[in-house]
N, C-alpha and C. Protein backbone atom coordinates (compact mmCIF):
# COMPACT_ATOMS: atom_id res chain seq x y z
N UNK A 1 -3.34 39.14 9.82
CA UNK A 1 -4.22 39.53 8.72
C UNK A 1 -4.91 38.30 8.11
N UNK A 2 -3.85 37.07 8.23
CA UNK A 2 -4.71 35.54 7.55
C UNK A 2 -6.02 35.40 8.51
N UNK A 3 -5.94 35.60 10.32
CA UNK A 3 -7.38 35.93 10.24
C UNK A 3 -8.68 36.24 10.35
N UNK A 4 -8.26 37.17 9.79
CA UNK A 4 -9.66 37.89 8.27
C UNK A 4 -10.56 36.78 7.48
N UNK A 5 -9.42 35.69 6.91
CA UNK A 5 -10.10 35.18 5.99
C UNK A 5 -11.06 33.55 6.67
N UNK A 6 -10.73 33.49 7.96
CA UNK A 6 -11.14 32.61 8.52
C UNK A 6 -12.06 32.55 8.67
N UNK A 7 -13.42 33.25 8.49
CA UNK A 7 -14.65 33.45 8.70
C UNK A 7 -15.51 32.98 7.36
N UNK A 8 -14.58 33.68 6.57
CA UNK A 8 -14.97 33.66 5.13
C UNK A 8 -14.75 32.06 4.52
N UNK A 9 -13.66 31.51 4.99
CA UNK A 9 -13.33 30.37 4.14
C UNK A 9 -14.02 29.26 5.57
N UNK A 10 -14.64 29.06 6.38
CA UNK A 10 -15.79 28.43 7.18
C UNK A 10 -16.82 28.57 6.48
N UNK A 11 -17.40 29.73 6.14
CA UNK A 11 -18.76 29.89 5.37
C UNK A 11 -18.30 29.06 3.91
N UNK A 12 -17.86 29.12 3.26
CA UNK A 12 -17.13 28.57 2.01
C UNK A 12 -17.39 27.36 1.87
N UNK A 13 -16.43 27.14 3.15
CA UNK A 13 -16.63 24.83 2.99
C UNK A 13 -18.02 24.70 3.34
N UNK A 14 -18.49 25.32 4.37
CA UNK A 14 -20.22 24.86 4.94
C UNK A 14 -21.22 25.44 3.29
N UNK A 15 -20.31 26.15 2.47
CA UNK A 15 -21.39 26.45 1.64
C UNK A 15 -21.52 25.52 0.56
N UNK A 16 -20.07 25.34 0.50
CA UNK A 16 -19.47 24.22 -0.82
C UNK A 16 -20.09 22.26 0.01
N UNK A 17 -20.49 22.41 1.36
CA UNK A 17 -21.01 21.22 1.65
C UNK A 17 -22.65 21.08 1.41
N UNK A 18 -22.90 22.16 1.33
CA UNK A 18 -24.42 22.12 1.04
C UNK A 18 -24.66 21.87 -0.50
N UNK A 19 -23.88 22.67 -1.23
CA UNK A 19 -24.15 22.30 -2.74
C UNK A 19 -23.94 21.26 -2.99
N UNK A 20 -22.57 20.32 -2.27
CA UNK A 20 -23.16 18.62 -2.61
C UNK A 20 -23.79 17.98 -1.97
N UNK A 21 -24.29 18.23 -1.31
CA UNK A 21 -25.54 18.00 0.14
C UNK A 21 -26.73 17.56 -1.34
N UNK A 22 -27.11 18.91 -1.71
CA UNK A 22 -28.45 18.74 -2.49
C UNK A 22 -27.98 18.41 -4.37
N UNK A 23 -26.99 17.98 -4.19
CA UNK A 23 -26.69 17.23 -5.49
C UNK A 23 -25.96 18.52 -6.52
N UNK A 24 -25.57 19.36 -6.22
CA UNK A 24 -25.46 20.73 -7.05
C UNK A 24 -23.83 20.61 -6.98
N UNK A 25 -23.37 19.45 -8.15
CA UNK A 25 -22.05 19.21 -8.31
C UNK A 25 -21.18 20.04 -8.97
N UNK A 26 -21.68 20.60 -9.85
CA UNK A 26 -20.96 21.12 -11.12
C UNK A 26 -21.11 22.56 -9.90
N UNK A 27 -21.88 23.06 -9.57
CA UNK A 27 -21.13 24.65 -9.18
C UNK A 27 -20.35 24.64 -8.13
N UNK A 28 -20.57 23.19 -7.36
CA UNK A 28 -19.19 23.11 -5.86
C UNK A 28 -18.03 22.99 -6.27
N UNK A 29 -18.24 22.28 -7.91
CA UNK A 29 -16.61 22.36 -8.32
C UNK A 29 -16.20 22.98 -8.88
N UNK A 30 -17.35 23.82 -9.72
CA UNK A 30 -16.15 25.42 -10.55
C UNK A 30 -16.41 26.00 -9.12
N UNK A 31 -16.82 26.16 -8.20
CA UNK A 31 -16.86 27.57 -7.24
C UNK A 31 -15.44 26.97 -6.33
N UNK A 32 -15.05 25.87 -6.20
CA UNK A 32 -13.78 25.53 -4.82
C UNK A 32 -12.92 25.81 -5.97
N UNK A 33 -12.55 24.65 -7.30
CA UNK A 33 -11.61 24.55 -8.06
C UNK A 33 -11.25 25.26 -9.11
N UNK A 34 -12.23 26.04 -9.31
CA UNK A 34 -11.75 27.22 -10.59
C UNK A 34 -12.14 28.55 -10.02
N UNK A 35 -13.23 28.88 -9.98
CA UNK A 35 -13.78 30.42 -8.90
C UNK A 35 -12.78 31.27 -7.69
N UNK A 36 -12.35 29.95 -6.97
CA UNK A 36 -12.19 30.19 -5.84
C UNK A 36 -9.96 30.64 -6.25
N UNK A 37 -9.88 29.38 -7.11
CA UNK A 37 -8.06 29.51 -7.33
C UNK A 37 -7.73 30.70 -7.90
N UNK A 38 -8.90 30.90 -8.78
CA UNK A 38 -8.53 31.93 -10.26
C UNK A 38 -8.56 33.16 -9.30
N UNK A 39 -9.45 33.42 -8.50
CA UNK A 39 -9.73 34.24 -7.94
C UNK A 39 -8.46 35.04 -7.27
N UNK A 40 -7.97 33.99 -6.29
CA UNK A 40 -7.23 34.04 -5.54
C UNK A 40 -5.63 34.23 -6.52
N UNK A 41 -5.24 34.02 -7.83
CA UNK A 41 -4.25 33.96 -8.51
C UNK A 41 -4.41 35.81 -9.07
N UNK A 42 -5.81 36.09 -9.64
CA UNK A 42 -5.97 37.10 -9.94
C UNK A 42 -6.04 38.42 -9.26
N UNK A 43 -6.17 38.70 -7.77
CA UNK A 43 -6.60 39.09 -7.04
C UNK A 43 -5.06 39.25 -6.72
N UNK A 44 -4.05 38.39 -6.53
CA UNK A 44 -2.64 38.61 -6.40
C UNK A 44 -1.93 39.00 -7.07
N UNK A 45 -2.05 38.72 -8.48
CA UNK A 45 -1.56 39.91 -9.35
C UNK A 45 -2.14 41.42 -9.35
N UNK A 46 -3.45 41.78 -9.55
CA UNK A 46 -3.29 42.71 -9.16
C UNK A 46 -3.44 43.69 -8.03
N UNK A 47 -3.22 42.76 -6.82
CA UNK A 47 -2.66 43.69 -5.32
C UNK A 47 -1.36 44.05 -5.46
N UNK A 48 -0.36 42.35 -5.91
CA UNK A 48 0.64 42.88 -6.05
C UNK A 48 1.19 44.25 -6.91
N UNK A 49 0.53 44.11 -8.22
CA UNK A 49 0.93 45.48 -9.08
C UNK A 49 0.76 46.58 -8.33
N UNK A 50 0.01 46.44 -7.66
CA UNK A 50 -1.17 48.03 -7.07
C UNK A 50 -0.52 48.48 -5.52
N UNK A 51 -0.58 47.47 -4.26
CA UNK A 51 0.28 48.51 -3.55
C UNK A 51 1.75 47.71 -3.54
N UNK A 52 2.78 48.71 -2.44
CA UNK A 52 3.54 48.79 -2.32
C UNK A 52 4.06 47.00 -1.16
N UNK A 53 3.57 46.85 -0.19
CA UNK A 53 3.91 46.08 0.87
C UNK A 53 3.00 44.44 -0.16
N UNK A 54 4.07 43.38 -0.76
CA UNK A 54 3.91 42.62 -1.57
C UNK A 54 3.53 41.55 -0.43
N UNK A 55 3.67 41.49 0.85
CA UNK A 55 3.53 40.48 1.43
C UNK A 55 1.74 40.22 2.16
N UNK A 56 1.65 41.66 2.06
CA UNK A 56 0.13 42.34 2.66
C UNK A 56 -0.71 42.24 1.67
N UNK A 57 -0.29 42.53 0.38
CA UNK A 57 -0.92 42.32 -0.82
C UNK A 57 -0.95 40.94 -0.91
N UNK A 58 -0.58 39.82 -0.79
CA UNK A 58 -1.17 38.71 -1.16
C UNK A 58 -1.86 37.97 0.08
N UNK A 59 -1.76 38.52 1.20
CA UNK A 59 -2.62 37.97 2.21
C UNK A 59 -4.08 39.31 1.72
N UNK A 60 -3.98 40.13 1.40
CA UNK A 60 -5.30 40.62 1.40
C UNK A 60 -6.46 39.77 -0.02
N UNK A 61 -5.37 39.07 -0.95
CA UNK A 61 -6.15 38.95 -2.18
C UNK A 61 -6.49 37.41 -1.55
N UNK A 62 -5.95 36.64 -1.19
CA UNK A 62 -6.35 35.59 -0.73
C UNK A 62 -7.59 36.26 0.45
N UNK A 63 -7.85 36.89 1.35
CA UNK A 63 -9.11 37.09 1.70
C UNK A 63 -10.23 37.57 1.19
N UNK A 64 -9.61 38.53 -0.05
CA UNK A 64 -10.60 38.26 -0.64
C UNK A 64 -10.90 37.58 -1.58
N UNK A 65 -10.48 37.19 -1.92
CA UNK A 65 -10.84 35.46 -2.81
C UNK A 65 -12.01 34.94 -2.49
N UNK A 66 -11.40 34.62 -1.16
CA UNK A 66 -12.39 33.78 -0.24
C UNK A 66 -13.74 34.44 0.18
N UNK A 67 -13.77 35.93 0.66
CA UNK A 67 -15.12 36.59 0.35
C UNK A 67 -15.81 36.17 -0.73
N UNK A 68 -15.52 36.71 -1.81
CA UNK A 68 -16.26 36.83 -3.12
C UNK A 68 -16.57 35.34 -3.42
N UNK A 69 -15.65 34.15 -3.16
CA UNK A 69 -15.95 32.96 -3.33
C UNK A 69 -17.39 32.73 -2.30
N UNK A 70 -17.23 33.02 -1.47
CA UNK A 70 -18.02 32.25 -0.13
C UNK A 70 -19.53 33.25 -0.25
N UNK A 71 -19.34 34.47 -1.14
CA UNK A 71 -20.80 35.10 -1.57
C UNK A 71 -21.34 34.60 -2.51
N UNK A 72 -20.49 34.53 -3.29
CA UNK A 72 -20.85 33.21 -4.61
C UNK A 72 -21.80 32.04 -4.33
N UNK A 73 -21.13 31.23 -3.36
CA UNK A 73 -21.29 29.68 -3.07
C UNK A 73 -22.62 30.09 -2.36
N UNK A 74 -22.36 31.00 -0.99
CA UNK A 74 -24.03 31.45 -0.63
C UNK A 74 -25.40 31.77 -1.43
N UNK A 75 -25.06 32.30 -2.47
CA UNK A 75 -26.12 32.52 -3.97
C UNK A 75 -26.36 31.06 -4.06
N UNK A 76 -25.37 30.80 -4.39
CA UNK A 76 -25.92 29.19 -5.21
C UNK A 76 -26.87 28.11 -4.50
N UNK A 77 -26.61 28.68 -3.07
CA UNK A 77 -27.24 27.62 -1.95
C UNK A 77 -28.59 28.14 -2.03
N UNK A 78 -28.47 29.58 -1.84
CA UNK A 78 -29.95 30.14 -1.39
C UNK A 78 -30.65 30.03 -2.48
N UNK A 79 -30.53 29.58 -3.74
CA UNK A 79 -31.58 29.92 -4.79
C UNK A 79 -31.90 28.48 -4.77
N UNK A 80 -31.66 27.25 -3.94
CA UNK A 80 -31.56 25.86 -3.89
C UNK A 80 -32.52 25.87 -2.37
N UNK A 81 -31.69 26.54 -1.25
CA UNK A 81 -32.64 26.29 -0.14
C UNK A 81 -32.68 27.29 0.49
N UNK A 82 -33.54 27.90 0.97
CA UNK A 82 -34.21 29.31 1.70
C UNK A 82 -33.90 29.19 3.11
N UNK A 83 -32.55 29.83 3.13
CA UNK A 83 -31.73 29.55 4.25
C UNK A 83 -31.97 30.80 5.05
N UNK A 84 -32.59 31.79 4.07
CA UNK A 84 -33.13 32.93 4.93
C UNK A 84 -34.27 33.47 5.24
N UNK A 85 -35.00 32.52 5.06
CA UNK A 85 -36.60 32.69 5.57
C UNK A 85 -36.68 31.99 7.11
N UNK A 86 -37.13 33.10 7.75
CA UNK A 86 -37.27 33.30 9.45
C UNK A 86 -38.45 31.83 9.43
N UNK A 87 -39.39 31.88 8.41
CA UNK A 87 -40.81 31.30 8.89
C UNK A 87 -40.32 29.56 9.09
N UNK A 88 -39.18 29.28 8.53
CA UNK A 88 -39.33 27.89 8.90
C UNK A 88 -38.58 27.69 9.90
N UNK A 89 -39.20 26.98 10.69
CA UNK A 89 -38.61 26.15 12.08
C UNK A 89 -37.38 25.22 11.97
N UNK A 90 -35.93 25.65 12.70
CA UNK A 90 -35.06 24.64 12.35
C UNK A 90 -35.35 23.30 13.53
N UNK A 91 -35.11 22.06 13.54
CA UNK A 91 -35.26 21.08 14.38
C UNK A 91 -33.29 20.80 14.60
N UNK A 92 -34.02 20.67 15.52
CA UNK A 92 -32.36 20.36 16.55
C UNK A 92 -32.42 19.38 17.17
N UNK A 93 -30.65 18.49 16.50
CA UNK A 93 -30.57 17.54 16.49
C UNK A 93 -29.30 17.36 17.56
N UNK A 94 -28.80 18.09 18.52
CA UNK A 94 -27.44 18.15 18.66
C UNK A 94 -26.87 16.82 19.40
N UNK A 95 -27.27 16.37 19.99
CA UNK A 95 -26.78 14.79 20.88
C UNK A 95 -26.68 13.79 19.80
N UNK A 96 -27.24 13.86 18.24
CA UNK A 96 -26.90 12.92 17.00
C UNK A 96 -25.55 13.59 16.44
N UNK A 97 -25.98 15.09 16.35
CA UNK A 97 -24.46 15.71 15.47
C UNK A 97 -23.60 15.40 16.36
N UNK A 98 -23.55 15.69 18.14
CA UNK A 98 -22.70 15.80 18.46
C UNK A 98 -21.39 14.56 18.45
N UNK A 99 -22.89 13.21 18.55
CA UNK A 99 -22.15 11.95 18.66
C UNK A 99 -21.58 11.66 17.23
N UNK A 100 -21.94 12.00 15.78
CA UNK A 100 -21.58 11.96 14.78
C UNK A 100 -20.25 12.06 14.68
N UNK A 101 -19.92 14.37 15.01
CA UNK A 101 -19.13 14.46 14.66
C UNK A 101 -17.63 15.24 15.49
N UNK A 102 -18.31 14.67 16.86
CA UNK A 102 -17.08 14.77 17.49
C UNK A 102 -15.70 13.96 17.28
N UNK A 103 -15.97 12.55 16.72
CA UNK A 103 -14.90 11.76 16.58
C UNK A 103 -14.28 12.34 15.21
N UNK A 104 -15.23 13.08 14.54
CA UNK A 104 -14.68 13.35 13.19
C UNK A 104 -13.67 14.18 13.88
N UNK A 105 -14.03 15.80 14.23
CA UNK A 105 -12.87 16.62 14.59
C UNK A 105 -11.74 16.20 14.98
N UNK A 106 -11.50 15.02 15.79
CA UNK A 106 -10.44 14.51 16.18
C UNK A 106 -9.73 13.98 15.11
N UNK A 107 -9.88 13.13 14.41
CA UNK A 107 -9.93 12.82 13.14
C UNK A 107 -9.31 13.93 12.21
N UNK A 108 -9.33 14.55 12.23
CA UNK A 108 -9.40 16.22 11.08
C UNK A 108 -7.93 16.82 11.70
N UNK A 109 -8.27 17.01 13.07
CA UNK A 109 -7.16 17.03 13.67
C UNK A 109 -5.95 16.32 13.72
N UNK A 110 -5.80 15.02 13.52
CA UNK A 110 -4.74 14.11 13.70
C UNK A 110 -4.29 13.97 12.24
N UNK A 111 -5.13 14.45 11.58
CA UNK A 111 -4.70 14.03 9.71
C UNK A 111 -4.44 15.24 9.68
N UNK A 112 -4.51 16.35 9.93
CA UNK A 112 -3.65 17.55 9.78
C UNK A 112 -2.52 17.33 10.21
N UNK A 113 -1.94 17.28 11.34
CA UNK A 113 -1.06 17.44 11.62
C UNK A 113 0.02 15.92 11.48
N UNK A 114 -0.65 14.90 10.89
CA UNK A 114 -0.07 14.61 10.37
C UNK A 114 0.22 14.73 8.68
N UNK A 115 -0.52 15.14 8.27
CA UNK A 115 0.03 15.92 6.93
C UNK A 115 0.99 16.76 6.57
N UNK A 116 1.32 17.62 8.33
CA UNK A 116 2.54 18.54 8.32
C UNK A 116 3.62 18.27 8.96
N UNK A 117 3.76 16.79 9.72
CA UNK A 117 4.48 16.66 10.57
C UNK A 117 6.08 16.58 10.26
N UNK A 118 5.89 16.34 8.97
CA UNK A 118 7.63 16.13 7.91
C UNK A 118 7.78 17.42 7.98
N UNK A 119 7.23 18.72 7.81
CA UNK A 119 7.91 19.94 8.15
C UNK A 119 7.81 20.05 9.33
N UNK A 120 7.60 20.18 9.88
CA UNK A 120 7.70 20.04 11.39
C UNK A 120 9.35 19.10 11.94
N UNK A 121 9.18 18.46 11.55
CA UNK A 121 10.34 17.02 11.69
C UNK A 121 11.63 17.96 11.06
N UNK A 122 11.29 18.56 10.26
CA UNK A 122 12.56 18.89 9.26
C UNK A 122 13.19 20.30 9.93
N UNK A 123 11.68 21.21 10.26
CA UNK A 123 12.52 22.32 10.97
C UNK A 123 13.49 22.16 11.64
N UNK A 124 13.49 20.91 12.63
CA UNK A 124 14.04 20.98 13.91
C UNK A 124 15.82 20.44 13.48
N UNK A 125 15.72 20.08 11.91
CA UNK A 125 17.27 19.39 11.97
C UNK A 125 18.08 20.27 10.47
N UNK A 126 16.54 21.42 9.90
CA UNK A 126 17.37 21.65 8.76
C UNK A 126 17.31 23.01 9.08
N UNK A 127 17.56 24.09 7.92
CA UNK A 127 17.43 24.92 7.94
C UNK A 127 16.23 25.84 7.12
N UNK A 128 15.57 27.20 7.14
CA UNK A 128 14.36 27.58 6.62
C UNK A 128 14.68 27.21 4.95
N UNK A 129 15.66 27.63 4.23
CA UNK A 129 15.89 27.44 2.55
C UNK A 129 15.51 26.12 2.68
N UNK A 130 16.30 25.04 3.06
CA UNK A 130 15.66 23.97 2.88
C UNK A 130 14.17 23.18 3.42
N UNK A 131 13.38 24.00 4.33
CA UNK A 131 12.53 23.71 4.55
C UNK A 131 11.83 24.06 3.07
N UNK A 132 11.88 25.14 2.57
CA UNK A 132 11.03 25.88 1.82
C UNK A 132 11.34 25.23 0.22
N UNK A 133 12.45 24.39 0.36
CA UNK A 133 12.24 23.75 -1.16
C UNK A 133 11.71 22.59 -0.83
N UNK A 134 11.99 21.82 -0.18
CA UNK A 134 11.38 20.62 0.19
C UNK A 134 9.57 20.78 0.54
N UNK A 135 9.53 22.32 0.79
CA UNK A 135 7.79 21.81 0.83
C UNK A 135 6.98 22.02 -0.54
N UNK A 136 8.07 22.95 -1.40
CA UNK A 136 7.91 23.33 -2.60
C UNK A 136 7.38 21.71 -3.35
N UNK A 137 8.72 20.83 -3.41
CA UNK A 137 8.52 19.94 -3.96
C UNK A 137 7.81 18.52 -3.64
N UNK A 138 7.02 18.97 -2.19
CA UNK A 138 5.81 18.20 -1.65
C UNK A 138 4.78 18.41 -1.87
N UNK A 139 4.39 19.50 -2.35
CA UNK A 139 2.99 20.52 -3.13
C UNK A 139 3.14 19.74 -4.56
N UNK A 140 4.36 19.79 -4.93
CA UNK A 140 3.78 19.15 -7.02
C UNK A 140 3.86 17.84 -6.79
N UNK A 141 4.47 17.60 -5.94
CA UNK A 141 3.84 15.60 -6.13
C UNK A 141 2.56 15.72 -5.40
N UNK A 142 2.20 16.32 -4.40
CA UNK A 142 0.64 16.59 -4.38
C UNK A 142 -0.08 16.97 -4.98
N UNK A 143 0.14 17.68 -5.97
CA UNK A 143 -0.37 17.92 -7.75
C UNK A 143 -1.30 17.19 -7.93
N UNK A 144 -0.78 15.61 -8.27
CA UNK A 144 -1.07 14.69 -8.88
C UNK A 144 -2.28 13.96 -8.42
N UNK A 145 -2.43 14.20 -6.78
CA UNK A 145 -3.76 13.84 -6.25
C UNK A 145 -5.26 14.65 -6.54
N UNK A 146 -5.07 15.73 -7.42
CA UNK A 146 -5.99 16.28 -7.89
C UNK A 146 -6.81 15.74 -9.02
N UNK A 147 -5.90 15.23 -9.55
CA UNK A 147 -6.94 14.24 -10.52
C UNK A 147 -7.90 13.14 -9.38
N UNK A 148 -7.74 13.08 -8.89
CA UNK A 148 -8.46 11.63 -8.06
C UNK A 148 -9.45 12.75 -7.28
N UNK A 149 -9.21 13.96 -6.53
CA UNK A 149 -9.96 14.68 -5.84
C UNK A 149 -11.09 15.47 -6.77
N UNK A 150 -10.39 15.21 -8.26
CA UNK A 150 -11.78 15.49 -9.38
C UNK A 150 -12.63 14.76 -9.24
N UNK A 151 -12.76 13.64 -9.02
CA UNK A 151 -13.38 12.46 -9.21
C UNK A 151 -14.71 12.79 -7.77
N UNK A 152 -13.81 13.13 -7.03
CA UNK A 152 -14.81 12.71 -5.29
C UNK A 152 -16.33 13.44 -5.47
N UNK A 153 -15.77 14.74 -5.61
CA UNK A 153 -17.55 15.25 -5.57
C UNK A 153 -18.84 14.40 -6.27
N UNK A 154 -18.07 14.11 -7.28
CA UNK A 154 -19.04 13.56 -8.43
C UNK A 154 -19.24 11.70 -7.36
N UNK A 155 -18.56 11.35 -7.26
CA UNK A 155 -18.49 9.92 -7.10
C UNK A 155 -19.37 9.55 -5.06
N UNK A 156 -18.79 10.70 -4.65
CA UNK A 156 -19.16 10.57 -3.26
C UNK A 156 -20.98 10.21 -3.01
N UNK A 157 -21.64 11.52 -3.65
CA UNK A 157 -23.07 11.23 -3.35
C UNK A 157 -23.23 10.00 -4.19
N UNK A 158 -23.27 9.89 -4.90
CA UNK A 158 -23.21 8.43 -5.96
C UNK A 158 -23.57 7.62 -5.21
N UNK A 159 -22.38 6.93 -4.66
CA UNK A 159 -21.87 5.78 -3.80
C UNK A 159 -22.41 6.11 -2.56
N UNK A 160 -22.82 7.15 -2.20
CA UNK A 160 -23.93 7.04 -1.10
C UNK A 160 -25.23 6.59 -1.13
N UNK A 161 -25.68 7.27 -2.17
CA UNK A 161 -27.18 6.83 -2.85
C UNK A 161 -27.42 5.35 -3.52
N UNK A 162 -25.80 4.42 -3.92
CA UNK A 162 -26.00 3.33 -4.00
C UNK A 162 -26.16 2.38 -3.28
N UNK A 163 -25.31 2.70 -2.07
CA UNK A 163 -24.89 2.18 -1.07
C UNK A 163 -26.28 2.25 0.12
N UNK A 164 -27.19 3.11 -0.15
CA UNK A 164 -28.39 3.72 0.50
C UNK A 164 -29.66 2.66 0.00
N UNK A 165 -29.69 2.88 -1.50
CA UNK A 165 -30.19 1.66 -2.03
C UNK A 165 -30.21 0.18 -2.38
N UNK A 166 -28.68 -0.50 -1.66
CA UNK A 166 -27.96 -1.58 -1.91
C UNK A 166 -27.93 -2.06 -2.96
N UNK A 167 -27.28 -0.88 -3.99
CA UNK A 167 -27.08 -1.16 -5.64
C UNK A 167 -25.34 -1.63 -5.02
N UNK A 168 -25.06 -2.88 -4.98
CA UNK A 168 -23.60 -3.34 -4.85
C UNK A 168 -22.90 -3.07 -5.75
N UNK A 169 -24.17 -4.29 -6.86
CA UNK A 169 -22.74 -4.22 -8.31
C UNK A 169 -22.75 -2.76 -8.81
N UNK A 170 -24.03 -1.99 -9.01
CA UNK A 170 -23.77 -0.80 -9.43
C UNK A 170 -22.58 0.36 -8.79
N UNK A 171 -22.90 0.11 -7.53
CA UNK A 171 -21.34 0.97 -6.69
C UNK A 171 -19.92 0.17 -7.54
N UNK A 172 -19.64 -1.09 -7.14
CA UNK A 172 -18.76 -1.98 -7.27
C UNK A 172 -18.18 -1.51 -8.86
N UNK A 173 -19.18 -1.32 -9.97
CA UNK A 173 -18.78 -1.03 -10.88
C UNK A 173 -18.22 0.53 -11.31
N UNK A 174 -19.00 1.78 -10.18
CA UNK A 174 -18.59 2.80 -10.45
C UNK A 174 -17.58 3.02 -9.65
N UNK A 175 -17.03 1.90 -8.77
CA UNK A 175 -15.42 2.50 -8.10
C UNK A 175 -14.78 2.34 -9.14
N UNK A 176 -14.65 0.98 -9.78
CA UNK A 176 -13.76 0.68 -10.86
C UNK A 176 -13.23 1.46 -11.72
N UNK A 177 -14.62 1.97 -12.14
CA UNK A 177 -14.70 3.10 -13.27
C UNK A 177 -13.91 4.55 -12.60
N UNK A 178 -14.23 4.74 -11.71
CA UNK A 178 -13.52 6.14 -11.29
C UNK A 178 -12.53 6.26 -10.63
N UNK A 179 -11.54 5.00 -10.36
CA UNK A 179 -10.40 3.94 -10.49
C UNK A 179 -9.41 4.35 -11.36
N UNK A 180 -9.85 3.43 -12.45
CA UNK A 180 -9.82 3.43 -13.36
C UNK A 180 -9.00 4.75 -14.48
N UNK A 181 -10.06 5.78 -14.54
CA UNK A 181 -10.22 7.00 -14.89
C UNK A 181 -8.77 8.03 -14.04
N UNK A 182 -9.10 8.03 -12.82
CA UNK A 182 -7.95 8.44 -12.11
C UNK A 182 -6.89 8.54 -12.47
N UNK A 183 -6.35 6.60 -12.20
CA UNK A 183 -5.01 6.18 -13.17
C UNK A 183 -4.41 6.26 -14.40
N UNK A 184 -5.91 6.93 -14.58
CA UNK A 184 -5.33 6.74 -16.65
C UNK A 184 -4.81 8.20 -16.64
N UNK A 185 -5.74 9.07 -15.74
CA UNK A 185 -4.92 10.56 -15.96
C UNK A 185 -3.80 10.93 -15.04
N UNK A 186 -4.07 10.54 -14.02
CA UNK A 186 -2.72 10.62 -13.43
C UNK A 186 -1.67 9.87 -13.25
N UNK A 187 -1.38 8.91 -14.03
CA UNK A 187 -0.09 8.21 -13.82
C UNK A 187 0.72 9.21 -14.99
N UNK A 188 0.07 9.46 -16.33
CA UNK A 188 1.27 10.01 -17.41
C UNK A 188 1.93 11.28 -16.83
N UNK A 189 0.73 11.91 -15.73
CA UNK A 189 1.38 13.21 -15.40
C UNK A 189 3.02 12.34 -14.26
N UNK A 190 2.21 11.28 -13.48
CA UNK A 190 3.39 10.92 -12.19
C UNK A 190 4.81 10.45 -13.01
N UNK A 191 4.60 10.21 -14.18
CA UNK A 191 5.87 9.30 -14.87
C UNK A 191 6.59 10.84 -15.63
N UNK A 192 5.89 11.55 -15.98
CA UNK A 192 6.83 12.45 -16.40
C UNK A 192 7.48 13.74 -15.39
């Protein structure tokens, strides 16, 4: 049944990459980080209340989450770029994308699975209860990297466009700053 939602949450990221594509920060980040969670939190409460099979009910609200998110994010694009007008000619670039971003996938690939490889590692010597608290308590110290992943949308095109224009000190000064900012909010959460 998860997938269902695989179609939906592809359109999502390609939609949420276009809104920072054309600078449209503020709705890529309420539509991934608030739209998309709330959604998905609300949508599980009430499947769960409503039917009977609690496990079906939260794989259905998480797909649709991700629908309603990924129709959302499509609005926001299309009123930005006319992704559905036949009359313009797309130009094809594929021997640049391909050389771009084939090394990426690999890439994407190897940082996944190494992101999961400690459960993986652990299945094989523990048991499922303890898999399942130990990943519990790898998710809230991953918590804490959300403050810093606040930062990226905003900071990424930035530092591209500086880096585009060879504003040094100006980049140089806005890592600092969003550095900076990071640490100040997430260390009080890491110490307590």
């Amino acid at each position: 049944l998860f997938a269902i939602a695989i179609p939906f949450e592809v359109l999502l990221k390609i939609f949420l990459a276009a809104l920072s594509g054309i600078r449209n920060i503020r709705n890529s980040v309420l539509i991934e980080h608030t739209l998309w969670l709330g959604l998905r939190l609300t949508f599980g409460i009430i499947f769960v209340l409503t039917f009977d099979d609690k496990l079906n009910a939260l794989v259905l609200a998480y797909c649709a989450s991700s629908l309603v998110s990924a129709i959302i994010a499509g609005g926001c694009v299309s009123r930005k770029i006319p992704i559905f007008d036949r009359s313009i000619k797309a130009e094809c670039y594929k021997s640049k994308l391909l050389h771009f971003s084939l090394p990426m996938v690999f890439s994407a690939l190897v940082y996944n699975l190494m992101g999961n490889i400690d459960i993986f590692m652990l299945g094989i010597f523990v048991g499922s209860a303890d898999i399942g608290v130990y990943s519990v308590a790898v998710r809230i110290v991953a918590f804490i990297g959300i403050f810093y992943a606040a930062f990226l949308p905003i900071f990424q095109p930035l530092a591209a466009k500086m880096q585009d224009n060879q504003e040094t000190k100006r980049l140089s000064n806005l890592l600092q700053t969003c550095t900076k900012w990071s640490i100040s909010i997430s260390l009080p959460v890491l110490i307590s």
